[in-house]
Protein backbone atom coordinates (compact mmCIF):
# COMPACT_ATOMS: atom_id res chain seq x y z
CA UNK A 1 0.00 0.00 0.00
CA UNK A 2 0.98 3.22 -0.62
CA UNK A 3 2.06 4.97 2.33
CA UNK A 4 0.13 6.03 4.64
CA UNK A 5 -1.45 9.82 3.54
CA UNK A 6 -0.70 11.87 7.29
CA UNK A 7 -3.49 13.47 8.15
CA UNK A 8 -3.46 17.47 7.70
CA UNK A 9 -4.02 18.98 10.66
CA UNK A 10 -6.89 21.78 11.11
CA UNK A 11 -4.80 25.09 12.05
CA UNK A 12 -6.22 26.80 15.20
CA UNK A 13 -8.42 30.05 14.37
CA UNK A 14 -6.59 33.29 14.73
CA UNK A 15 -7.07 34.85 18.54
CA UNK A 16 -8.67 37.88 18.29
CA UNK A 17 -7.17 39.95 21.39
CA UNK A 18 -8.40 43.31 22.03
CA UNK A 19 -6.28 46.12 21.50
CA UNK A 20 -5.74 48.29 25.29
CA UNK A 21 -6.18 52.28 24.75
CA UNK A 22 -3.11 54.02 24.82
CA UNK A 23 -2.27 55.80 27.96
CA UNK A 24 -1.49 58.96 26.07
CA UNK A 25 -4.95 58.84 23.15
CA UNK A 26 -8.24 58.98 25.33
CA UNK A 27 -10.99 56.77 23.54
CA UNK A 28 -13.14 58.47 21.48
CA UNK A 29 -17.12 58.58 22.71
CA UNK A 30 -19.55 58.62 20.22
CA UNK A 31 -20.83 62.16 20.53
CA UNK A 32 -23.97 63.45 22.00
CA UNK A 33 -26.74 65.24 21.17
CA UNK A 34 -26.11 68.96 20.92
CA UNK A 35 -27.51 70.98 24.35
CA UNK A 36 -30.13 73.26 23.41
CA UNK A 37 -28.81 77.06 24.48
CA UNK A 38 -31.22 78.73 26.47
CA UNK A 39 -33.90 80.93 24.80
CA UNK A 40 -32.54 84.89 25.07
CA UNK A 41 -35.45 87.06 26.18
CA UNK A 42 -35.68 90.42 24.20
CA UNK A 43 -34.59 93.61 26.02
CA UNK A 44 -37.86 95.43 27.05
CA UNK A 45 -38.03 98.86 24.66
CA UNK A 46 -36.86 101.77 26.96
CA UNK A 47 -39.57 104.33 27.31
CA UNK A 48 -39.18 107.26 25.39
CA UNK A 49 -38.69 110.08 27.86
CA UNK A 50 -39.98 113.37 27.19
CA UNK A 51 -38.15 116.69 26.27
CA UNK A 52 -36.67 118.35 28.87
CA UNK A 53 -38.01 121.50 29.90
CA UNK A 54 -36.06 124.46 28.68
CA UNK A 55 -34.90 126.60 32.47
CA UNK A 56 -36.49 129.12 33.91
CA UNK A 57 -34.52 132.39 33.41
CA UNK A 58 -32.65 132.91 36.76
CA UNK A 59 -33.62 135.98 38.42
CA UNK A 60 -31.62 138.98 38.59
CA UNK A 61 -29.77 139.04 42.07
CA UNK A 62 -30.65 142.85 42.16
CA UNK A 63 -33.94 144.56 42.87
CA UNK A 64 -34.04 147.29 40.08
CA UNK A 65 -36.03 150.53 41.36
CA UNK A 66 -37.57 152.93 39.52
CA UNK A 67 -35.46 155.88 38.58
CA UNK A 68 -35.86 159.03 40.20
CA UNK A 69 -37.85 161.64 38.19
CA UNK A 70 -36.35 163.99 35.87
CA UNK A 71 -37.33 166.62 37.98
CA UNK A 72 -35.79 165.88 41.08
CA UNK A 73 -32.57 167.91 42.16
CA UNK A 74 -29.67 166.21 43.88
CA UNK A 75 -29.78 166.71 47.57
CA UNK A 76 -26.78 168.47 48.51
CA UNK A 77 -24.75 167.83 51.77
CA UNK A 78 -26.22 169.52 54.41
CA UNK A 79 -23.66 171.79 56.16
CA UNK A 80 -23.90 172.90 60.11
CA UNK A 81 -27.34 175.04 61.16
CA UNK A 82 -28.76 174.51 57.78
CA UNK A 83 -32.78 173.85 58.04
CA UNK A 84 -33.70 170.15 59.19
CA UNK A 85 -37.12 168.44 59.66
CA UNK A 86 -36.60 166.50 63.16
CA UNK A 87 -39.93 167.43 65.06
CA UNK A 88 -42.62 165.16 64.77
CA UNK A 89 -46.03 166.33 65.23
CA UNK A 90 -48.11 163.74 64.48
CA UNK A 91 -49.01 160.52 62.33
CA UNK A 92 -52.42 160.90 60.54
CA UNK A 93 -54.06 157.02 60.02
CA UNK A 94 -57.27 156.25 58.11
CA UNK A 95 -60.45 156.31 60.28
CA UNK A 96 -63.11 154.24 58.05
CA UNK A 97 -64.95 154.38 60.96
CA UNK A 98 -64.54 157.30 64.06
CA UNK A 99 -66.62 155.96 66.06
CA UNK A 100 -65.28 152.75 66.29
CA UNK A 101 -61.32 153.73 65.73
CA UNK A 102 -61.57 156.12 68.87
CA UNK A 103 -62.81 153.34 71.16
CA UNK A 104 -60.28 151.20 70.00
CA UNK A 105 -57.09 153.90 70.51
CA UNK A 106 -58.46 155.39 73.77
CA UNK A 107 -60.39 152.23 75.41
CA UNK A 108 -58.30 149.35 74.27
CA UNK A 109 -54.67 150.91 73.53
CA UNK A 110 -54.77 153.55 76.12
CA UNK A 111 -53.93 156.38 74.35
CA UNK A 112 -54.86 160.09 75.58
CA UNK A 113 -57.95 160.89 73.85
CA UNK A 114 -57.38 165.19 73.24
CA UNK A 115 -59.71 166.00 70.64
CA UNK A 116 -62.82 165.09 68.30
CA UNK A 117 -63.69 167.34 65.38
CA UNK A 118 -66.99 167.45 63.30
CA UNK A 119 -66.84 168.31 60.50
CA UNK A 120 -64.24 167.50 58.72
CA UNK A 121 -64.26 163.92 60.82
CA UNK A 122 -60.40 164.16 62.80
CA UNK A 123 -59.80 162.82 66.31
CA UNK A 124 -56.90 163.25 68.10
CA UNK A 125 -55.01 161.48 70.74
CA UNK A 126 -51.78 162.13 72.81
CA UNK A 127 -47.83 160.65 72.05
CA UNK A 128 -44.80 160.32 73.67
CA UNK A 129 -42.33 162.92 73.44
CA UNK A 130 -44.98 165.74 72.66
CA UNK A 131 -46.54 164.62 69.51
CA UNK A 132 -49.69 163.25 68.77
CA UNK A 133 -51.96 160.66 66.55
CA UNK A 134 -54.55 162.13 64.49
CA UNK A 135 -57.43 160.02 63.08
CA UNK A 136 -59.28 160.90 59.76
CA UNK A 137 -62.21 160.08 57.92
CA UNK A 138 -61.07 162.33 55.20
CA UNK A 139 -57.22 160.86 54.81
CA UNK A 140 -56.61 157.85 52.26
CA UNK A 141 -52.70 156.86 54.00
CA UNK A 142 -50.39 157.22 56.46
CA UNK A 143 -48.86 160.62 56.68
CA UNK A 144 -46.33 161.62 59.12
CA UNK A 145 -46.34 165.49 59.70
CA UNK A 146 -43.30 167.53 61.18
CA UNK A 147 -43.72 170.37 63.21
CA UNK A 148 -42.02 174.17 61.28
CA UNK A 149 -41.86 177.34 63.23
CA UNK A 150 -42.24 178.98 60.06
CA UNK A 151 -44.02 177.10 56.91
CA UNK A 152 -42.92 179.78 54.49
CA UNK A 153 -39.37 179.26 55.29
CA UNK A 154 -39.65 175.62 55.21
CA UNK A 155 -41.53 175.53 51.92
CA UNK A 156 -38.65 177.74 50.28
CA UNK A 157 -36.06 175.61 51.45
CA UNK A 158 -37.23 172.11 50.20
CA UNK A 159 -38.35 173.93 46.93
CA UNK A 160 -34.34 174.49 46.51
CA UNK A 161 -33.83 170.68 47.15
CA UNK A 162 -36.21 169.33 44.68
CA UNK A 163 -39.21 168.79 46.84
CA UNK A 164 -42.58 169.48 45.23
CA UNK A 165 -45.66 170.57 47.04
CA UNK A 166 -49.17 168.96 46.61
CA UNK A 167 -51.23 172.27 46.74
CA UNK A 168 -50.11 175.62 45.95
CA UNK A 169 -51.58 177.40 49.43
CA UNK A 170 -51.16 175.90 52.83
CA UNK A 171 -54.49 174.29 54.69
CA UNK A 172 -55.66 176.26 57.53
CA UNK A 173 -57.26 174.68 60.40
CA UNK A 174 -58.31 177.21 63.01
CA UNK A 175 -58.04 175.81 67.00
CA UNK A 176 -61.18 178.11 68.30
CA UNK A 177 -62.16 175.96 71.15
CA UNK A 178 -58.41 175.29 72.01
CA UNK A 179 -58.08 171.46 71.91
CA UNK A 180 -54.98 171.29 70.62
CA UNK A 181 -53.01 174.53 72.39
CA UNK A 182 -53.94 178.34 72.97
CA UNK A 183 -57.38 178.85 71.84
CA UNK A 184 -57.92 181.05 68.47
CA UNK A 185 -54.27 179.22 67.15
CA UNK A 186 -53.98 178.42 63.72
CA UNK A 187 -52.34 175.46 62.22
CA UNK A 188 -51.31 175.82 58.22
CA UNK A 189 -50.27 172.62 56.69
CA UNK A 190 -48.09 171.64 53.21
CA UNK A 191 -48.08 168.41 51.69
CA UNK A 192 -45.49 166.76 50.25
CA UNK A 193 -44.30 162.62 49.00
CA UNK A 194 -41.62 160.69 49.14
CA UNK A 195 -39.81 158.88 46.47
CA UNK A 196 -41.64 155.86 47.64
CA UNK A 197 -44.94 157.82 47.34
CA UNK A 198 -45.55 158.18 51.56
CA UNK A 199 -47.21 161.10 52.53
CA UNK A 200 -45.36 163.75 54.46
CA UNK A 201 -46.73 167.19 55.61
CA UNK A 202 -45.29 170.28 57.47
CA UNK A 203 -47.28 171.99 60.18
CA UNK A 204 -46.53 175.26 61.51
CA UNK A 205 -48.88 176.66 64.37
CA UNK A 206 -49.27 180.12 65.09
């Protein structure tokens, strides 16, 4: 017989080994899903503002007064004995009712009731220092009145500083029943204002 055909013999299937990651490559993950970002809200609109309002002019720092009439004379510096008004005779106040103002002055305020006079409607009561308050029906202000020895004099004088007269002739008032001094007396009164336009007279009795 022939010889004897050995037997081949089956090899042994290939081991499959696994190949261990590198130290130094990581593995690779299958990637996943991209993370939705987060929704962005819209600004809110700003508001529109309004227009500013344009300043108020600033006011001037300085009162501005009216300027003294054309007519008026500088005063002049008064030199030693030249003619002063520093004797007050009275205030004169507005008596809307006589009646009623001389109760208040003589009952509630005390003052030295002198004199009432009807007609013209006057009432008069006694000051400090010599002078007097006069009420009046008649008078629309205030008027402080300073006591001349001579009117005349007086008149002429402020007439040379600018001052200008209300009337052209002095009032008379005559004292018959002596109220306010000797009886028969005469008082003869010039009015006058202010630059501020307060009523000032000058009295000179005789």
């Amino acid at each position: 017989m022939a010889g004897i055909k050995g037997k081949t013999k089956k090899k042994p299937p290939p081991k499959i080994t696994a190949k261990k990651a590198s130290p130094t490559k990581p593995l690779v993950r299958a990637a996943s899903a991209p993370s939705k970002a987060p929704a962005v809200k819209p600004a809110p609109l700003a508001k529109a503002t309004p227009p500013a309002k344009a300043a108020a002019p600033a006011l001037a720092s300085s009162i501005v007064f009216a300027t003294t009439p054309k007519s008026h004379v500088p005063p002049k510096p008064l030199v030693s004995g030249a003619f002063t008004l520093d004797k007050l005779l009275q205030i004169s106040l507005t008596a809307t009712n006589l009646d009623l103002a001389i109760e208040f002055y003589r009952d509630v305020l005390g003052l030295k009731f002198i004199a009432r006079v009807d007609p013209p409607g006057l009432a008069f009561f006694a000051l400090g220092g010599g002078a007097r308050l006069r009420l009046s029906v008649a008078s629309s202000q205030a008027t402080l009145d300073f006591h001349v020895d001579s009117l005349d004099t007086a008149v002429r004088e402020l007439k040379k500083r600018g001052v200008s007269f209300l009337q052209p002739n002095p009032m008379i008032y005559r004292d018959d029943a002596g109220d306010l001094g000797k009886k028969g007396n005469e008082e003869r009164t010039m009015f006058f204002r202010d630059p501020s336009g307060n009523l000032l007279g000058l009295v000179e009795r005789r």
